[in-house]
C-alpha atoms as a PDB file:
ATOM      1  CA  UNK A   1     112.121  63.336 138.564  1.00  0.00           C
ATOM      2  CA  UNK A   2     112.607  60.404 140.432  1.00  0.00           C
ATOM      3  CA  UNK A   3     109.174  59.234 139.900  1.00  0.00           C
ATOM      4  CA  UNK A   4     109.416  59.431 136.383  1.00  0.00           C
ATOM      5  CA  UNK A   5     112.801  57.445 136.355  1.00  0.00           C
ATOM      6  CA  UNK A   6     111.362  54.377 138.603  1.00  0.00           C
ATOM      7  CA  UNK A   7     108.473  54.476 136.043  1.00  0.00           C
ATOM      8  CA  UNK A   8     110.478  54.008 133.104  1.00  0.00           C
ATOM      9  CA  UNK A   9     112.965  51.416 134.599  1.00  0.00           C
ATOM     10  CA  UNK A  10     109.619  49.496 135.365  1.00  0.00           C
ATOM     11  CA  UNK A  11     107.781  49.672 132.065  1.00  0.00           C
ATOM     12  CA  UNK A  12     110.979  48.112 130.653  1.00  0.00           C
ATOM     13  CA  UNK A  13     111.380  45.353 132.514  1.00  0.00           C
ATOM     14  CA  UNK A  14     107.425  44.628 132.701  1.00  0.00           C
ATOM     15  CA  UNK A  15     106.936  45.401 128.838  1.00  0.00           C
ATOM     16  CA  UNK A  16     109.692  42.387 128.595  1.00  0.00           C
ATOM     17  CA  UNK A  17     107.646  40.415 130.738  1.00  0.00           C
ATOM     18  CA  UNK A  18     104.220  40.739 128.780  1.00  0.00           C
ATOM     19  CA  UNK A  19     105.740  40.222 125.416  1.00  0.00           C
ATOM     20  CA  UNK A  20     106.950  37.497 126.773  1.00  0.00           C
ATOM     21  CA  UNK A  21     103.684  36.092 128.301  1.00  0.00           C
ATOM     22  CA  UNK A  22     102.289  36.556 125.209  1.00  0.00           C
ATOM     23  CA  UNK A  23     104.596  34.487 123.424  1.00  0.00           C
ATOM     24  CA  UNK A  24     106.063  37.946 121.369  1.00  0.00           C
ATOM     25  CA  UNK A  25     109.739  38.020 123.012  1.00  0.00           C
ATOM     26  CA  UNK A  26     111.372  34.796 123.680  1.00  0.00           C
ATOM     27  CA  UNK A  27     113.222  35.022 127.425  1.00  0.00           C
ATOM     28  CA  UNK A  28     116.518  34.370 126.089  1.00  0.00           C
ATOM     29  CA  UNK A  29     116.103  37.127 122.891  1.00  0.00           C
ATOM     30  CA  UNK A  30     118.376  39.873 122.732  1.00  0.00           C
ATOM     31  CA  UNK A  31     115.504  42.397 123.291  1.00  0.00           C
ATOM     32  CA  UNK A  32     114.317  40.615 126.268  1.00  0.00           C
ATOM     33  CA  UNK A  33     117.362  40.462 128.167  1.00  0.00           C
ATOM     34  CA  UNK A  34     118.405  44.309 127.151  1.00  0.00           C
ATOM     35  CA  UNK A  35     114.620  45.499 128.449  1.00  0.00           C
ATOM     36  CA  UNK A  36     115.518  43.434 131.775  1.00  0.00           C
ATOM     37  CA  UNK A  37     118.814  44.668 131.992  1.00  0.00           C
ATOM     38  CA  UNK A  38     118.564  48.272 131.574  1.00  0.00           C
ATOM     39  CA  UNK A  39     115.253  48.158 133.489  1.00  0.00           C
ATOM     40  CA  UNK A  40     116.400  46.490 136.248  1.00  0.00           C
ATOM     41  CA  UNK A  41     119.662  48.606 136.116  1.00  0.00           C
ATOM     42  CA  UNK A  42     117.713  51.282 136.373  1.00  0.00           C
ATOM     43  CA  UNK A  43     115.741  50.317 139.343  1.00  0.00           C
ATOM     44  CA  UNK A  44     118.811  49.262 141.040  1.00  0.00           C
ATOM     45  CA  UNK A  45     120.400  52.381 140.763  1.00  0.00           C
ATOM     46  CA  UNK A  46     117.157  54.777 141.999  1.00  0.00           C
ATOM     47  CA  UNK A  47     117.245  51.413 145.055  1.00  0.00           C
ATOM     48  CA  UNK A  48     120.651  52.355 145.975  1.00  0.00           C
ATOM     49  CA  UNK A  49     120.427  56.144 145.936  1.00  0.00           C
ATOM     50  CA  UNK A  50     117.390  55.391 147.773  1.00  0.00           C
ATOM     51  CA  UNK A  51     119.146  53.448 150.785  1.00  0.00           C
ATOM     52  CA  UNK A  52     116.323  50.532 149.655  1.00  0.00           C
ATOM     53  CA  UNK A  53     118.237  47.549 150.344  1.00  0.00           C
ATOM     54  CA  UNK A  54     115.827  44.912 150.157  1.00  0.00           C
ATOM     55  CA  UNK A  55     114.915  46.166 146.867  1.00  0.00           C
ATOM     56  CA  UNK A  56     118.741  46.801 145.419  1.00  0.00           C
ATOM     57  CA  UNK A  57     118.693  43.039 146.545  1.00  0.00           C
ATOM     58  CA  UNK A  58     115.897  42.502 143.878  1.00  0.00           C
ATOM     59  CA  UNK A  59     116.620  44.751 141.273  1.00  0.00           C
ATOM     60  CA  UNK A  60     120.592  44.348 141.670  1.00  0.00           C
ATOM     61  CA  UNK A  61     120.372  40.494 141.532  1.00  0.00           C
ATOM     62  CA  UNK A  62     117.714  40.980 138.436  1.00  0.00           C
ATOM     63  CA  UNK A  63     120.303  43.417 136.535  1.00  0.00           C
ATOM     64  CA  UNK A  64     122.923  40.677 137.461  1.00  0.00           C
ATOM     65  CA  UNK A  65     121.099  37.493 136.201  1.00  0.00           C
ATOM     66  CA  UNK A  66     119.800  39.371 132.588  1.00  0.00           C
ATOM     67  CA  UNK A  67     123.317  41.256 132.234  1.00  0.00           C
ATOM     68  CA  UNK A  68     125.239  37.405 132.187  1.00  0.00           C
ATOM     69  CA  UNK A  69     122.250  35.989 129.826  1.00  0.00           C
ATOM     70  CA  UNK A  70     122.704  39.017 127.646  1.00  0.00           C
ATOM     71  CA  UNK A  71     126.494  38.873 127.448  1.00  0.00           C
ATOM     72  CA  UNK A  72     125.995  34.995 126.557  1.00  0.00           C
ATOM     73  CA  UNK A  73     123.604  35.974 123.377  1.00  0.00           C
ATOM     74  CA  UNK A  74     125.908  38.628 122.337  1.00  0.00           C
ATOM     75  CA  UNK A  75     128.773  36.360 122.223  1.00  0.00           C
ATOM     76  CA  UNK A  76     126.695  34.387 119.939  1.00  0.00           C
ATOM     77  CA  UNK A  77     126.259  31.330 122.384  1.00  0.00           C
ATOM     78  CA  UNK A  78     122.540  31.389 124.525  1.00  0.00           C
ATOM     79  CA  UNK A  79     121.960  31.624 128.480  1.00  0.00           C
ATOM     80  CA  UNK A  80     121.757  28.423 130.006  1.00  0.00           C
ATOM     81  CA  UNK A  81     118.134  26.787 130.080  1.00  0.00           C
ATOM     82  CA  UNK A  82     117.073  24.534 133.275  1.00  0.00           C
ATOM     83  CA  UNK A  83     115.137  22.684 130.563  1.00  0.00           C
END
């Protein structure tokens, strides 16, 4: 069961990433940041169950970074852009 739970937390966070590539998703979009999010959460989670610290580091920090830009969009302002 594991398996299939590190699978899904993945597919979210990489079908993010390629509709973003491909210009579908903007990085700051609500959907975006909720795929990273909950994928990343996800990952985190099966990382620290897993005693993988180097990946919680990732995944954690990840879950972190798109949970702030996602709280930003839903209080109707945008993540900040280096731009």
């Amino acid at each position: 069961m594991d398996v299939v739970i590190q699978i899904a937390g993945s597919i979210l966070v990489l079908v993010g990433f390629a509709l973003a590539q491909f210009g579908v998703l903007d990085v700051r979009s609500r959907r975006y940041l909720v795929l990273n999010t909950v994928g990343s959460g996800i990952l985190a989670v099966e990382a620290l169950v897993g005693q993988q610290w180097g990946f919680l580091l990732l995944e954690g920090v990840w879950a972190i970074v798109s949970g702030i830009g996602l709280v930003a969009v839903l209080r109707g302002g945008r993540p900040r852009s280096s731009h």
